[in-house]
PDB file of N, CA and C in Angstrom:
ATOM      1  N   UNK A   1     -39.916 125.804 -32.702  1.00  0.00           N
ATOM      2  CA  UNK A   1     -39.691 124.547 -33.381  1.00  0.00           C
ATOM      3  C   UNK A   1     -38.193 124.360 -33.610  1.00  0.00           C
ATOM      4  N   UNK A   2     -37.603 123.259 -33.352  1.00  0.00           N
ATOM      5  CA  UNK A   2     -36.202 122.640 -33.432  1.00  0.00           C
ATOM      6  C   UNK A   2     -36.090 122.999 -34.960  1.00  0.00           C
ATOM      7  N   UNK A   3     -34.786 123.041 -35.472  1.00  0.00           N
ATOM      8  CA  UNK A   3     -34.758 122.758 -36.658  1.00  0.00           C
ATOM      9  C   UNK A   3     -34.714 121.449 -37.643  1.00  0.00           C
ATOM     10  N   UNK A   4     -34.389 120.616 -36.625  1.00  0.00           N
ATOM     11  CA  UNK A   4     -34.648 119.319 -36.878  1.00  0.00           C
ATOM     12  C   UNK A   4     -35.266 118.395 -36.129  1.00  0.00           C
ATOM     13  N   UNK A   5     -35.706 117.627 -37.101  1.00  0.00           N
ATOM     14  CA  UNK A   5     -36.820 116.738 -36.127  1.00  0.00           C
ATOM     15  C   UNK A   5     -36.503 115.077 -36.495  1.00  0.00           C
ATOM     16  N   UNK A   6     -37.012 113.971 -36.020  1.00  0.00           N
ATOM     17  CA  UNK A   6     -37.243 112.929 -36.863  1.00  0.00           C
ATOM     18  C   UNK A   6     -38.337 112.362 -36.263  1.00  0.00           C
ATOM     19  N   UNK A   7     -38.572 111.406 -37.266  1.00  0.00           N
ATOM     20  CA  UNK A   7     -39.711 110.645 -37.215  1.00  0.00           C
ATOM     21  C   UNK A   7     -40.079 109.909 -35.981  1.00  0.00           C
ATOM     22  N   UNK A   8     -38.716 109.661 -35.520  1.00  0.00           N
ATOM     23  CA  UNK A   8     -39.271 109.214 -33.856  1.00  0.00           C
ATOM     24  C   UNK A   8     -39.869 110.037 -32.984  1.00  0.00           C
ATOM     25  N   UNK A   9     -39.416 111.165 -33.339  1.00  0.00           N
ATOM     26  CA  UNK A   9     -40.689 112.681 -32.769  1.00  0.00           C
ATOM     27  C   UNK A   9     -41.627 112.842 -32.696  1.00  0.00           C
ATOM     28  N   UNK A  10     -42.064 112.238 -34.207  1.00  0.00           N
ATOM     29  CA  UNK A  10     -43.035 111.852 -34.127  1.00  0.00           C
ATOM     30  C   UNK A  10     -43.916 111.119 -34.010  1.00  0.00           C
ATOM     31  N   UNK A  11     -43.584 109.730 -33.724  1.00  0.00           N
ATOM     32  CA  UNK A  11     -43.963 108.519 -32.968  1.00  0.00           C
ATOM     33  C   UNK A  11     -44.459 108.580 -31.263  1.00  0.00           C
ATOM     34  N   UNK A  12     -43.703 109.339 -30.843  1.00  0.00           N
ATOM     35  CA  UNK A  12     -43.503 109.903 -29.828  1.00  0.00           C
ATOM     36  C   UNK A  12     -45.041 110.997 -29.218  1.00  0.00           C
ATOM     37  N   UNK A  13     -45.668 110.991 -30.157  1.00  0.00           N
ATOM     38  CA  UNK A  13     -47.222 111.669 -30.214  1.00  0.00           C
ATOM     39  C   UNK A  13     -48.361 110.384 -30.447  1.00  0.00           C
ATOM     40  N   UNK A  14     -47.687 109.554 -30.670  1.00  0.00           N
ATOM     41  CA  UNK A  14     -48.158 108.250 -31.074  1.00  0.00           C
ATOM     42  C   UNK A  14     -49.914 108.105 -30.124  1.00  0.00           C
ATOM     43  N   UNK A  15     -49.002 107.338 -28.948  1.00  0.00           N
ATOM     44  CA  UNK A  15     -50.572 107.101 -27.529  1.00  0.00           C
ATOM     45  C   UNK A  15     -51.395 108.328 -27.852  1.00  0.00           C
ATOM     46  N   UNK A  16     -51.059 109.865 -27.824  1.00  0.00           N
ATOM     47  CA  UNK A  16     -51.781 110.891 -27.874  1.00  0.00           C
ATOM     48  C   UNK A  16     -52.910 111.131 -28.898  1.00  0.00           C
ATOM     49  N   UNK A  17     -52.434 110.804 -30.205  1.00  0.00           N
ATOM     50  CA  UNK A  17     -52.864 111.121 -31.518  1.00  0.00           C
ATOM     51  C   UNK A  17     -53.974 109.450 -31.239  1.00  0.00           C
ATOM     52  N   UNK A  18     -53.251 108.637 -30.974  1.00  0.00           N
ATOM     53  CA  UNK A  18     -54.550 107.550 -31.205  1.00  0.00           C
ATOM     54  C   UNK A  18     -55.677 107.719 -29.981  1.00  0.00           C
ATOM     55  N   UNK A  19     -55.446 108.926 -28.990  1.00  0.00           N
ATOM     56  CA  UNK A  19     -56.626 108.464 -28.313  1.00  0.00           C
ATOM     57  C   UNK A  19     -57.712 109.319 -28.574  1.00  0.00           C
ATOM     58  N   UNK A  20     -56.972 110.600 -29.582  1.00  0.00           N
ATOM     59  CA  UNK A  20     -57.670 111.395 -30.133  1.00  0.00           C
ATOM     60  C   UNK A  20     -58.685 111.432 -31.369  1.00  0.00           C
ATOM     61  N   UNK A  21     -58.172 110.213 -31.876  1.00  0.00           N
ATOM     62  CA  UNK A  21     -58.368 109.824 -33.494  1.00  0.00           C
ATOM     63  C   UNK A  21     -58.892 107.754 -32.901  1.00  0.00           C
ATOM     64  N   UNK A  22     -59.632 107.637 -31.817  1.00  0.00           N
ATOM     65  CA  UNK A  22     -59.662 106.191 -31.939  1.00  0.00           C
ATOM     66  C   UNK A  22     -60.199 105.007 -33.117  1.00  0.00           C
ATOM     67  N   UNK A  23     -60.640 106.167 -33.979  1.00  0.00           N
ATOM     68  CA  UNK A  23     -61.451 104.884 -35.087  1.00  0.00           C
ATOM     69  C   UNK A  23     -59.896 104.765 -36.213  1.00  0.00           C
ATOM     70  N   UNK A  24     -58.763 105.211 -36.040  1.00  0.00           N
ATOM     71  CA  UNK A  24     -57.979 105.446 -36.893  1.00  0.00           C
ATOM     72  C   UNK A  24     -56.873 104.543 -36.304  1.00  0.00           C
ATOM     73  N   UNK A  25     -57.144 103.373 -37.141  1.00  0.00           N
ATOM     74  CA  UNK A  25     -55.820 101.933 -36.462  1.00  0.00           C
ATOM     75  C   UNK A  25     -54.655 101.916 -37.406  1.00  0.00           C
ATOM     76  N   UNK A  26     -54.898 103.313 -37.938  1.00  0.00           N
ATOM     77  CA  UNK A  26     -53.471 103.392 -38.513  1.00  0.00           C
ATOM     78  C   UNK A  26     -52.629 104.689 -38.483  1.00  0.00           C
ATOM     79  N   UNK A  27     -52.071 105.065 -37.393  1.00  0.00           N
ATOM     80  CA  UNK A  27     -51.375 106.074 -36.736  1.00  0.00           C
ATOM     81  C   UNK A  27     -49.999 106.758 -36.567  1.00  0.00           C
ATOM     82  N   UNK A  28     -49.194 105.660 -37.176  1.00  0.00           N
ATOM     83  CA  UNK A  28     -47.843 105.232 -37.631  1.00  0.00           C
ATOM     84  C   UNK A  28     -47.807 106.159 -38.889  1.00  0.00           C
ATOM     85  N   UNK A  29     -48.497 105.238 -39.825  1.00  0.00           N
ATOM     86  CA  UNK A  29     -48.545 105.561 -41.337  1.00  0.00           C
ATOM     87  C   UNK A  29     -48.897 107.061 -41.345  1.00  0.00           C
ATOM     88  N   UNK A  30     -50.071 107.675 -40.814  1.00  0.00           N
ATOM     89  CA  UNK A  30     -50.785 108.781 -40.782  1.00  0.00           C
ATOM     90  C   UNK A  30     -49.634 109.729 -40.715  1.00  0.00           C
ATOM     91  N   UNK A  31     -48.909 109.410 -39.859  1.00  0.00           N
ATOM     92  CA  UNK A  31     -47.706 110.671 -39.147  1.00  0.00           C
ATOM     93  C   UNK A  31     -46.898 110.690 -40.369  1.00  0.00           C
ATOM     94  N   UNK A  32     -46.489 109.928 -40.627  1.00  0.00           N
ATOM     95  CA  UNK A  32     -45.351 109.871 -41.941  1.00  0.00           C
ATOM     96  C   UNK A  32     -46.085 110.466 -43.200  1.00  0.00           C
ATOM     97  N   UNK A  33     -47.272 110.350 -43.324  1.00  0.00           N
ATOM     98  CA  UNK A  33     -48.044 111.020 -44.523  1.00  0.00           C
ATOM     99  C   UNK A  33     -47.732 112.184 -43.986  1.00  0.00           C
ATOM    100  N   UNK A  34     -48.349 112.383 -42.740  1.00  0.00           N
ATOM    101  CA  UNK A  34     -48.694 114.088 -42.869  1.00  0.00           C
ATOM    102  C   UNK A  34     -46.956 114.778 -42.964  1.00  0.00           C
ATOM    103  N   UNK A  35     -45.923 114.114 -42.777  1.00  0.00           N
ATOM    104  CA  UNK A  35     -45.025 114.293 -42.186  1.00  0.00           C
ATOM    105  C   UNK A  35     -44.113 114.993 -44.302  1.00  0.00           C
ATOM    106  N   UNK A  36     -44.853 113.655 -44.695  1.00  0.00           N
ATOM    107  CA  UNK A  36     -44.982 114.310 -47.050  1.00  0.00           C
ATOM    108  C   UNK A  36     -45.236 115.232 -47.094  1.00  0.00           C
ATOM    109  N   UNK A  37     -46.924 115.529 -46.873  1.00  0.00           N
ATOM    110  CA  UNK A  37     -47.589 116.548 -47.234  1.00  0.00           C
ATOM    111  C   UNK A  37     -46.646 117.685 -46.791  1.00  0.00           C
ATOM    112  N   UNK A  38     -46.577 117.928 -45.001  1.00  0.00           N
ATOM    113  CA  UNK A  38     -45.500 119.468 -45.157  1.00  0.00           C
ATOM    114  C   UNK A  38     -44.481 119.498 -45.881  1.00  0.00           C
ATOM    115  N   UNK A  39     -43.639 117.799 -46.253  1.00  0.00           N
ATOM    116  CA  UNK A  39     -42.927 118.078 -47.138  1.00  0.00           C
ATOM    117  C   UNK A  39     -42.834 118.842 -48.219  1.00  0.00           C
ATOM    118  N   UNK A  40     -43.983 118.179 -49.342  1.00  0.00           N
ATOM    119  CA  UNK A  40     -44.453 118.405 -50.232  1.00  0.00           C
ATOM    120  C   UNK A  40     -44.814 119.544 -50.154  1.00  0.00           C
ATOM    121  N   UNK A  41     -45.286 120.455 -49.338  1.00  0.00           N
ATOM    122  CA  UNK A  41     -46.038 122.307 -49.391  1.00  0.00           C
ATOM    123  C   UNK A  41     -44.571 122.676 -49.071  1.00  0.00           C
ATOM    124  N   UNK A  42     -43.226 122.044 -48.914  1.00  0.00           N
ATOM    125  CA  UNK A  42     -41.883 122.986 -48.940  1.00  0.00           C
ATOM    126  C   UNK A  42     -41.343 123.533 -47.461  1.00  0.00           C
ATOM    127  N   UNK A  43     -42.107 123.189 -46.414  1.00  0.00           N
ATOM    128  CA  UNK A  43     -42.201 123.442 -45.226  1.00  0.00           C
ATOM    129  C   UNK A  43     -40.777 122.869 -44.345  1.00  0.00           C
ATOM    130  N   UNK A  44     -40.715 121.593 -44.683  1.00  0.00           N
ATOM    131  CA  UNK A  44     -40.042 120.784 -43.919  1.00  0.00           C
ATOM    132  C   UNK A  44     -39.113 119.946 -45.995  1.00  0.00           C
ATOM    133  N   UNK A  45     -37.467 119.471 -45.058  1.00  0.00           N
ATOM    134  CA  UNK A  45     -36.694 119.162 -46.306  1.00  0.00           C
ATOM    135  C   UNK A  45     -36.920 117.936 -45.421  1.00  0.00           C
ATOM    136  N   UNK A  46     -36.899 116.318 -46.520  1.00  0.00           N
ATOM    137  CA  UNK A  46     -36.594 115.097 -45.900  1.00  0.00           C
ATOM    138  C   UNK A  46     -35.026 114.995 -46.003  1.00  0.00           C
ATOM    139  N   UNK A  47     -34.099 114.714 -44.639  1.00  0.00           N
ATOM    140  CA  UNK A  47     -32.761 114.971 -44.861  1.00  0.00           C
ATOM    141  C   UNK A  47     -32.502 112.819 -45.046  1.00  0.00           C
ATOM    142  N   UNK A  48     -33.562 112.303 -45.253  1.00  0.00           N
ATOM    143  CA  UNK A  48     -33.148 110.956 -45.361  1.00  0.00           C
ATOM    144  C   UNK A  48     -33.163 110.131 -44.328  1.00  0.00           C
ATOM    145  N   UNK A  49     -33.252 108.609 -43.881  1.00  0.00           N
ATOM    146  CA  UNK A  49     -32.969 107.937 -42.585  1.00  0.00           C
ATOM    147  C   UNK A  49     -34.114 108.538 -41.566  1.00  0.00           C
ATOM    148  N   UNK A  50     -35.015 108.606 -41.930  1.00  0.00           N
ATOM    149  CA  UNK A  50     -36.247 109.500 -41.184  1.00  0.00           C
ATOM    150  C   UNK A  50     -36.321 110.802 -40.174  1.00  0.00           C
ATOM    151  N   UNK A  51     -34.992 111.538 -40.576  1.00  0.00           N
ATOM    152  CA  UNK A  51     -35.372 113.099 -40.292  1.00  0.00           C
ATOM    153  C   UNK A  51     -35.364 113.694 -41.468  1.00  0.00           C
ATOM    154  N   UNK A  52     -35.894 115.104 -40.682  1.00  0.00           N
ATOM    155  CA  UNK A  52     -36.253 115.749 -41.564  1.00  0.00           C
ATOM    156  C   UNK A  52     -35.716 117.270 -40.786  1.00  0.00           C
ATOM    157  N   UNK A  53     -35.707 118.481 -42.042  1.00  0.00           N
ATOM    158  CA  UNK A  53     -35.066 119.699 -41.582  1.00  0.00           C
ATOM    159  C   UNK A  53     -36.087 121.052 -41.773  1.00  0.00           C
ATOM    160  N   UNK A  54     -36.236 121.664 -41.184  1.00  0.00           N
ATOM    161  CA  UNK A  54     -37.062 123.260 -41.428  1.00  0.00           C
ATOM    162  C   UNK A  54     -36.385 123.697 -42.786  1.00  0.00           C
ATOM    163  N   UNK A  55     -37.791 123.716 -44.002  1.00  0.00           N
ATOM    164  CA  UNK A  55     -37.105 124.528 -44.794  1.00  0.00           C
ATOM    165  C   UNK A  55     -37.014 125.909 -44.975  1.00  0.00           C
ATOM    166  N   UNK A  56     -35.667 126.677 -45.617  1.00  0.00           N
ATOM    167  CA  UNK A  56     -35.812 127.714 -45.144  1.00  0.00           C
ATOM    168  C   UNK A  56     -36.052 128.597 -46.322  1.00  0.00           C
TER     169      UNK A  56
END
């Protein structure tokens, strides 16, 4: 894993994640939640402007 990532990274899973998840028309939002939650468990720092950094 990079040490940094951003959110366009994860957009970038976008087509994949919705063909996996098709009843879920909201896929955007989803990524950015899950994107809190590792926040939030301390995993990942939000460095602002939608990246984010490995926390260490």
């Amino acid at each position: 894993m990079r040490p940094e990532l951003s959110l366009d990274d994860g957009y970038a899973h976008e087509a994949t994640l919705a063909a996996l998840y098709p009843d879920n028309h909201n896929v955007r939002p989803k990524i950015r939640q899950q994107l809190q939650v590792v926040r939030d468990r301390g995993c990942l720092a939000f460095n602002g402007r939608g990246t984010y950094r490995r926390a260490s």
